[in-house]
C-alpha atoms as a PDB file:
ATOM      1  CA  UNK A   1       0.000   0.000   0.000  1.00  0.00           C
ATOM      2  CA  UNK A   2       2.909   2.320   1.059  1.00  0.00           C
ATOM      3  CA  UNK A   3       4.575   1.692  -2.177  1.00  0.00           C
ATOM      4  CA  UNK A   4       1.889   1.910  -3.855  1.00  0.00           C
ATOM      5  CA  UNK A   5       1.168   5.622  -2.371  1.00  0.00           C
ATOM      6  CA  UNK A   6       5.131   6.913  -3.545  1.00  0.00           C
ATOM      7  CA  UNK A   7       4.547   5.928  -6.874  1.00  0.00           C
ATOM      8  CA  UNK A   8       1.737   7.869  -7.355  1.00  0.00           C
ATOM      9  CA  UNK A   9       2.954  10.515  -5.222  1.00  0.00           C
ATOM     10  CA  UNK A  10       6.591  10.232  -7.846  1.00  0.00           C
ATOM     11  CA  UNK A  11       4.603  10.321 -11.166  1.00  0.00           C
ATOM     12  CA  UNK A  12       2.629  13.455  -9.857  1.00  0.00           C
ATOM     13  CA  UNK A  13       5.603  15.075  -9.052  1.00  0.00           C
ATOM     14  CA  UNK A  14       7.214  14.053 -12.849  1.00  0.00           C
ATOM     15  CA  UNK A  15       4.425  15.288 -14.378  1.00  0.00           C
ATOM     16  CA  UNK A  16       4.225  18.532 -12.329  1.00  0.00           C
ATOM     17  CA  UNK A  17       8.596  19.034 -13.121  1.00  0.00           C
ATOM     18  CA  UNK A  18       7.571  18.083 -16.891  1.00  0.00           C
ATOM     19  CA  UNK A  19       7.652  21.610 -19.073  1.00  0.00           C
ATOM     20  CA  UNK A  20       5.893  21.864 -22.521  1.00  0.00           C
ATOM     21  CA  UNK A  21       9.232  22.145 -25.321  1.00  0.00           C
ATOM     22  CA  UNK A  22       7.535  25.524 -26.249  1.00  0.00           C
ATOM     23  CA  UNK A  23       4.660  27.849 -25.380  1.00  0.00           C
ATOM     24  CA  UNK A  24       1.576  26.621 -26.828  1.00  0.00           C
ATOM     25  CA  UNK A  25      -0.067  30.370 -26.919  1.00  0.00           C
ATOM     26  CA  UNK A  26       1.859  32.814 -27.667  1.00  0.00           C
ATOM     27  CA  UNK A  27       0.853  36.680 -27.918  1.00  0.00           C
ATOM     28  CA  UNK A  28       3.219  38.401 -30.426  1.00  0.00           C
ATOM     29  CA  UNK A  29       1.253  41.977 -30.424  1.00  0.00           C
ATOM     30  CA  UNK A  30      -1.674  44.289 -29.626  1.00  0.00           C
ATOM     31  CA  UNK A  31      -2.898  47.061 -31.965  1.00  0.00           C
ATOM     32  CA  UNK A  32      -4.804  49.822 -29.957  1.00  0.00           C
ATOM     33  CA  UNK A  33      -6.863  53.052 -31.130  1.00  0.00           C
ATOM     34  CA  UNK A  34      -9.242  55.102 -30.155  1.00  0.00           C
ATOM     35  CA  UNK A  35     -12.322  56.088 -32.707  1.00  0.00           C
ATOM     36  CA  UNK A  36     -15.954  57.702 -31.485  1.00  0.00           C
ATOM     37  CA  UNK A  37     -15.552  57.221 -27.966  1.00  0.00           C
ATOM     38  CA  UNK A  38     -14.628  53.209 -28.716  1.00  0.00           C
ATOM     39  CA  UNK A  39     -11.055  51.680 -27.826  1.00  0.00           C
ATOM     40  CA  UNK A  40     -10.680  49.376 -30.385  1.00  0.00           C
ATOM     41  CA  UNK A  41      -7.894  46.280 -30.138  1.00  0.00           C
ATOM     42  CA  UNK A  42      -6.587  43.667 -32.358  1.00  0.00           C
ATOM     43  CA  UNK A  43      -4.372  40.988 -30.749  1.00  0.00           C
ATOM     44  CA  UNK A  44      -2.173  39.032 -32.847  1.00  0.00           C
ATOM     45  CA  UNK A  45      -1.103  35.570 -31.271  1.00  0.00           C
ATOM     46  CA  UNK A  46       0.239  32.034 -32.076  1.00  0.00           C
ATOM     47  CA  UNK A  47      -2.159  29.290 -31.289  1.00  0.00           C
ATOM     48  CA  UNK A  48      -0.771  25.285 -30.952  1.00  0.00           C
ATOM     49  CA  UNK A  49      -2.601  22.913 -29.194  1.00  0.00           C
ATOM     50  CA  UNK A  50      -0.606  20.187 -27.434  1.00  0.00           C
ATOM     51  CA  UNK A  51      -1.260  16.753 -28.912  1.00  0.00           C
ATOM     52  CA  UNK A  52      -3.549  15.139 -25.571  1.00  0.00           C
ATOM     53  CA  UNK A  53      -5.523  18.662 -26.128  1.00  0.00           C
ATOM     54  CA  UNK A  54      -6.243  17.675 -30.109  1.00  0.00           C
ATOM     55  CA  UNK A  55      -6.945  14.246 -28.652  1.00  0.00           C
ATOM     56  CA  UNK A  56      -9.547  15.340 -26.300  1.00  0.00           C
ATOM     57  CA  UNK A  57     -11.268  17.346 -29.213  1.00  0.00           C
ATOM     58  CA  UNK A  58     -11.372  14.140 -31.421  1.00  0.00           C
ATOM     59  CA  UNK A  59     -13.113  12.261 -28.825  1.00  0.00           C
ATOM     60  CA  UNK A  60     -15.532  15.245 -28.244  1.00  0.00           C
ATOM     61  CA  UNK A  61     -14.166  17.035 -25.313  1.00  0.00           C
ATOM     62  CA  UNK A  62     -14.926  20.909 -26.399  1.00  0.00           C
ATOM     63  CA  UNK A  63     -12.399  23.049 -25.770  1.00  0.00           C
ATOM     64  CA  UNK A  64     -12.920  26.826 -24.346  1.00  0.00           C
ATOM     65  CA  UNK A  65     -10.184  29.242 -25.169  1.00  0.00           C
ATOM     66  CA  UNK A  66     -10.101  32.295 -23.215  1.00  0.00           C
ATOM     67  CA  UNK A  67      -8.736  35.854 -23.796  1.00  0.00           C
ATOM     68  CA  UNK A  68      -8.223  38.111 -20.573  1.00  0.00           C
ATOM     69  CA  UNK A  69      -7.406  41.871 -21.328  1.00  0.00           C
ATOM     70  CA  UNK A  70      -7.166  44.090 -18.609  1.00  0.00           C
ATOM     71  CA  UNK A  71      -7.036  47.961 -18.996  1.00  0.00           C
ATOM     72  CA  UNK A  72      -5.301  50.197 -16.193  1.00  0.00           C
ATOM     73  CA  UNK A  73      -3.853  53.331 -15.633  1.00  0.00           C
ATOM     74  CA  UNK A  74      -0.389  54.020 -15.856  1.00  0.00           C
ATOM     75  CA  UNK A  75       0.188  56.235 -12.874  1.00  0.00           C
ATOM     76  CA  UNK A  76      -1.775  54.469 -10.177  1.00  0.00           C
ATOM     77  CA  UNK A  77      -2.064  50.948 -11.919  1.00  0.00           C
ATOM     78  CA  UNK A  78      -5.679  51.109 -11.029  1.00  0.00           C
ATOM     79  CA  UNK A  79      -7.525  48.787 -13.011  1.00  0.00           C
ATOM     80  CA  UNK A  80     -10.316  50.463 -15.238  1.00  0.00           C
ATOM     81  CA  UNK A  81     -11.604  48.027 -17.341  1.00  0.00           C
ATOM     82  CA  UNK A  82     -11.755  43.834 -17.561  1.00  0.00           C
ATOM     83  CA  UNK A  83     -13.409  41.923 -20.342  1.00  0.00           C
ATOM     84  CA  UNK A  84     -12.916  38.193 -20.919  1.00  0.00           C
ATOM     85  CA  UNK A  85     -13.734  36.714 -24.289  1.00  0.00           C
ATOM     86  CA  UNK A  86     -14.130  33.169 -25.004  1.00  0.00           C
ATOM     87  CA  UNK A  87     -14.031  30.949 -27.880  1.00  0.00           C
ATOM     88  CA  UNK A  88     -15.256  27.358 -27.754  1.00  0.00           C
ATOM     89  CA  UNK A  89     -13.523  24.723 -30.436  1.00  0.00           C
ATOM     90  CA  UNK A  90     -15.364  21.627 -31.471  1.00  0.00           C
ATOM     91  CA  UNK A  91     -15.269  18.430 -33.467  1.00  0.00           C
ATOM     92  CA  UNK A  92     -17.843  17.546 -35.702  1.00  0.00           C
ATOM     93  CA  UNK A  93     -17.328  13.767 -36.650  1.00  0.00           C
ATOM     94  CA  UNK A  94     -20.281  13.228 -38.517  1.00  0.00           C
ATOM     95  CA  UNK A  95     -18.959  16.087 -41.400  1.00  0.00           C
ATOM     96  CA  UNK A  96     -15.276  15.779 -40.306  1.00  0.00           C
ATOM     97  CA  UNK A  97     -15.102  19.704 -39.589  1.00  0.00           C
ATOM     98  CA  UNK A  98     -14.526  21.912 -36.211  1.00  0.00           C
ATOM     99  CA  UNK A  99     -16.945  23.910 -35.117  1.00  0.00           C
ATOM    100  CA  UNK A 100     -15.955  27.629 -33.828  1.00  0.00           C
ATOM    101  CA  UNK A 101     -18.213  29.702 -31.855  1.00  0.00           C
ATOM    102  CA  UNK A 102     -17.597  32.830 -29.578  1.00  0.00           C
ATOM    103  CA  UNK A 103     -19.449  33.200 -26.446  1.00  0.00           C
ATOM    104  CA  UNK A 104     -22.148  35.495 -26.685  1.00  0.00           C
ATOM    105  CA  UNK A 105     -22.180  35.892 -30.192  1.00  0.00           C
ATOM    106  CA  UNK A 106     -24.806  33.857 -32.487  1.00  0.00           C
ATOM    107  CA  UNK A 107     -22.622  32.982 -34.865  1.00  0.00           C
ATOM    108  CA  UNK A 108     -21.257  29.342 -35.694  1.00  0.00           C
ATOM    109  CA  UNK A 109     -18.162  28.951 -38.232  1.00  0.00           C
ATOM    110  CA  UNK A 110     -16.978  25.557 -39.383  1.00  0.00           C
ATOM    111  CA  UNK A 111     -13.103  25.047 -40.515  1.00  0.00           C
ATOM    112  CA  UNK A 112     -11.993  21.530 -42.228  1.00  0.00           C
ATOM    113  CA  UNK A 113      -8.899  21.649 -40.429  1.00  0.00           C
ATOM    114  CA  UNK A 114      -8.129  22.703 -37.311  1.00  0.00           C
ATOM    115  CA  UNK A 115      -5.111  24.596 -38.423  1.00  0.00           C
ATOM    116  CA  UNK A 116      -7.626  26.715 -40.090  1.00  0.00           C
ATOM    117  CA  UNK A 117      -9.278  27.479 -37.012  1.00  0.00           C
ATOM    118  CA  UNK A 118      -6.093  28.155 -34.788  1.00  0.00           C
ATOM    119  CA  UNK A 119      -5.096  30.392 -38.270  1.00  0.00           C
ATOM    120  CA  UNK A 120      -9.012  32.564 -37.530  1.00  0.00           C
ATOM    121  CA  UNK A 121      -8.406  33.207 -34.069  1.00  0.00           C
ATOM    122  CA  UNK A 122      -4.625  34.402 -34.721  1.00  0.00           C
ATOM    123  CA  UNK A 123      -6.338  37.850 -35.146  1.00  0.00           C
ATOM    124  CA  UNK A 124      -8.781  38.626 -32.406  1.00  0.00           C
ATOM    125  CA  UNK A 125     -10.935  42.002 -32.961  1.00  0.00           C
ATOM    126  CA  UNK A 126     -12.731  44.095 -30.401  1.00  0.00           C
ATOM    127  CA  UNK A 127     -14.209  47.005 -29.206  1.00  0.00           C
ATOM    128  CA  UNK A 128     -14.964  48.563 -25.887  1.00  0.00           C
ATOM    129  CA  UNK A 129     -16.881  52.012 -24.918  1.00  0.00           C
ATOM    130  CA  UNK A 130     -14.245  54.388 -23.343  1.00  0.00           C
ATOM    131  CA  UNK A 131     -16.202  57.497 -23.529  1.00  0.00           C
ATOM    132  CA  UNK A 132     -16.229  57.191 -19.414  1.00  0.00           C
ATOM    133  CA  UNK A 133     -12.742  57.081 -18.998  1.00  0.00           C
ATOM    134  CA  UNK A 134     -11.047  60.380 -17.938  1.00  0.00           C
ATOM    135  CA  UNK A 135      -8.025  61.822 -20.308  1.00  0.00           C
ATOM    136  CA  UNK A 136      -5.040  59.997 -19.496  1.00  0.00           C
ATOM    137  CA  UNK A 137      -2.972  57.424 -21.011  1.00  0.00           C
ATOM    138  CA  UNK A 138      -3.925  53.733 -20.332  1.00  0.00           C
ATOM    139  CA  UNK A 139      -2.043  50.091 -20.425  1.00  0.00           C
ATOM    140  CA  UNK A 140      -3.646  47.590 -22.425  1.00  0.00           C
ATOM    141  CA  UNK A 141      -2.866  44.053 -20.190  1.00  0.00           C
ATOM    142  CA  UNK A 142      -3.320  40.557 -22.347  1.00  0.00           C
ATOM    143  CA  UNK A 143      -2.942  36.431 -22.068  1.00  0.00           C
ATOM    144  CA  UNK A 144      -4.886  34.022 -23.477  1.00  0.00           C
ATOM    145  CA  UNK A 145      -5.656  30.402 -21.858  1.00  0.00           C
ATOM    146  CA  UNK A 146      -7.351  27.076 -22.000  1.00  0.00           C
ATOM    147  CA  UNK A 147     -10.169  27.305 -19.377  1.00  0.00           C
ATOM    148  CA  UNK A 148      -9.379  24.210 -17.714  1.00  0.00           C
ATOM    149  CA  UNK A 149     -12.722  25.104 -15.257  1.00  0.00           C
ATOM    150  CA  UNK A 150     -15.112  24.756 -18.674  1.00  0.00           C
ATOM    151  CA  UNK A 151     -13.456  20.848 -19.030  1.00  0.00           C
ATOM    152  CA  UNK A 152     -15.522  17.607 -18.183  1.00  0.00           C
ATOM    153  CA  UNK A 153     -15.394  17.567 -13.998  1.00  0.00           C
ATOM    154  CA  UNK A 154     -13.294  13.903 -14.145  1.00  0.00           C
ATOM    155  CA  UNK A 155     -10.227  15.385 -16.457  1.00  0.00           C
ATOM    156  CA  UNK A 156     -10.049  18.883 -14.273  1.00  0.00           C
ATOM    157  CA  UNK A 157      -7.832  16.739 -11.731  1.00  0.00           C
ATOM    158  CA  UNK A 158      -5.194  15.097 -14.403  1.00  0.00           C
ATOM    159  CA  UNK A 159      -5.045  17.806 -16.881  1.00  0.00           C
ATOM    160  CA  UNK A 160      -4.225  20.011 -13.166  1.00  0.00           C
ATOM    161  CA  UNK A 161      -0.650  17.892 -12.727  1.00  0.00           C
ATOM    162  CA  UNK A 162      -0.257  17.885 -17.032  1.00  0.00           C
ATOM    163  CA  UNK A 163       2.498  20.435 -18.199  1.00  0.00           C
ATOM    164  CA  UNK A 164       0.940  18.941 -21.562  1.00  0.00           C
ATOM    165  CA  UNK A 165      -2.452  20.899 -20.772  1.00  0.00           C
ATOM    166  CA  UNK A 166      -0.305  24.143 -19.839  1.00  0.00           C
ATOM    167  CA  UNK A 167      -1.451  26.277 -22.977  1.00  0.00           C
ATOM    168  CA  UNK A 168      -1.379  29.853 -21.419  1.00  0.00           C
ATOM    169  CA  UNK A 169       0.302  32.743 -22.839  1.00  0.00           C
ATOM    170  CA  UNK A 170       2.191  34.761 -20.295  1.00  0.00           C
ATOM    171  CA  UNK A 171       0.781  38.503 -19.487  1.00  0.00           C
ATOM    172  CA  UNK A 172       1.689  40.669 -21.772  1.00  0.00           C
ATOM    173  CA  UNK A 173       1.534  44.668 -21.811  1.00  0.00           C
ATOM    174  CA  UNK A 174       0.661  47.412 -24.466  1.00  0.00           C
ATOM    175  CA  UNK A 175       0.917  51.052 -23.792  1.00  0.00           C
ATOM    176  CA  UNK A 176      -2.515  52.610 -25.247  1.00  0.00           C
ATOM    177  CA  UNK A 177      -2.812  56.668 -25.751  1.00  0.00           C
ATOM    178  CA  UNK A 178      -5.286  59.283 -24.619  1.00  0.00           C
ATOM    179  CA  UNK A 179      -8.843  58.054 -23.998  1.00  0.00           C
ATOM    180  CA  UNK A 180      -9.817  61.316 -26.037  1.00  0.00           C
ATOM    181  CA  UNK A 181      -8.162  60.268 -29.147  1.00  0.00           C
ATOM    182  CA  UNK A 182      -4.302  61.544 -29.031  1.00  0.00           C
END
């Protein structure tokens, strides 16, 4: 029983010392601008999914990818703004295709390959009001994740010790101008 106990205890701790070769997601660079009271952003990232993650698609686990920005003032690093967006992948086995859809949005695209998918969502466009923000300049805050809380309840533990289910990007920062436009 003992024995039994340090192996398991041993291959958690291998697979928690395990790193990914590379960083699955990858942000390379935020565009910012301000147009009619609207900050507008385009992120530009590198999406790879490790090979269990394309795995767990094929056998119809869905997939939620999630984009975090965070807006905050420079001086006082107070945070003024948060929005999350997030992007659900699927595999349709039936038609052979995967299925993209963005929360809150109605629309449903289909991709033959996922590398045309990950290749959509290298470009991420979006809008938020700013005409409440006072004149100042503003830092534009950015990662994007796997949301390993929207996976099936009995892989949440295992994918938890996985460095082969560690897709996040690391933080990344963007200096954004005047809220009024300069």
């Amino acid at each position: 029983m003992q024995a039994r106990l340090l192996l398991l205890a041993s291959l958690l701790i291998t697979g928690c010392a395990q790193r990914a070769d590379e960083q699955l997601f990858e942000l390379e660079q935020a565009e910012t601008s301000w147009k009619n009271g609207q900050l507008n952003v385009t992120v530009h990232q590198k999406l790879k999914l490790s090979s269990e993650a394309k795995e767990a698609l094929v056998h119809g686990v869905p997939l939620t990818l999630q984009l975090d920005l965070v807006i905050t003032n420079i001086g006082g690093r107070t945070v003024v703004r948060k929005h999350t967006s997030s992007y659900e992948i699927r595999y349709l086995p039936l038609i052979n295709d995967y299925q993209l859809s963005r929360q809150g949005a109605m629309e449903i695209r289909t991709f033959p390959r996922l590398r045309h998918l990950l290749a959509e969502l290298s470009t991420i466009k979006l809008s938020f009001s700013g005409s409440d923000l006072p004149e100042g300049s503003y830092r534009l805050m950015a990662r994007m994740h796997l949301d390993q809380k929207k996976m099936p309840p009995p892989m949440r533990l295992p994918i938890l010790f996985s460095a082969q289910w560690r897709h996040d990007s690391n933080w990344k920062e963007w200096q954004v101008g005047s809220a009024n436009g300069s």
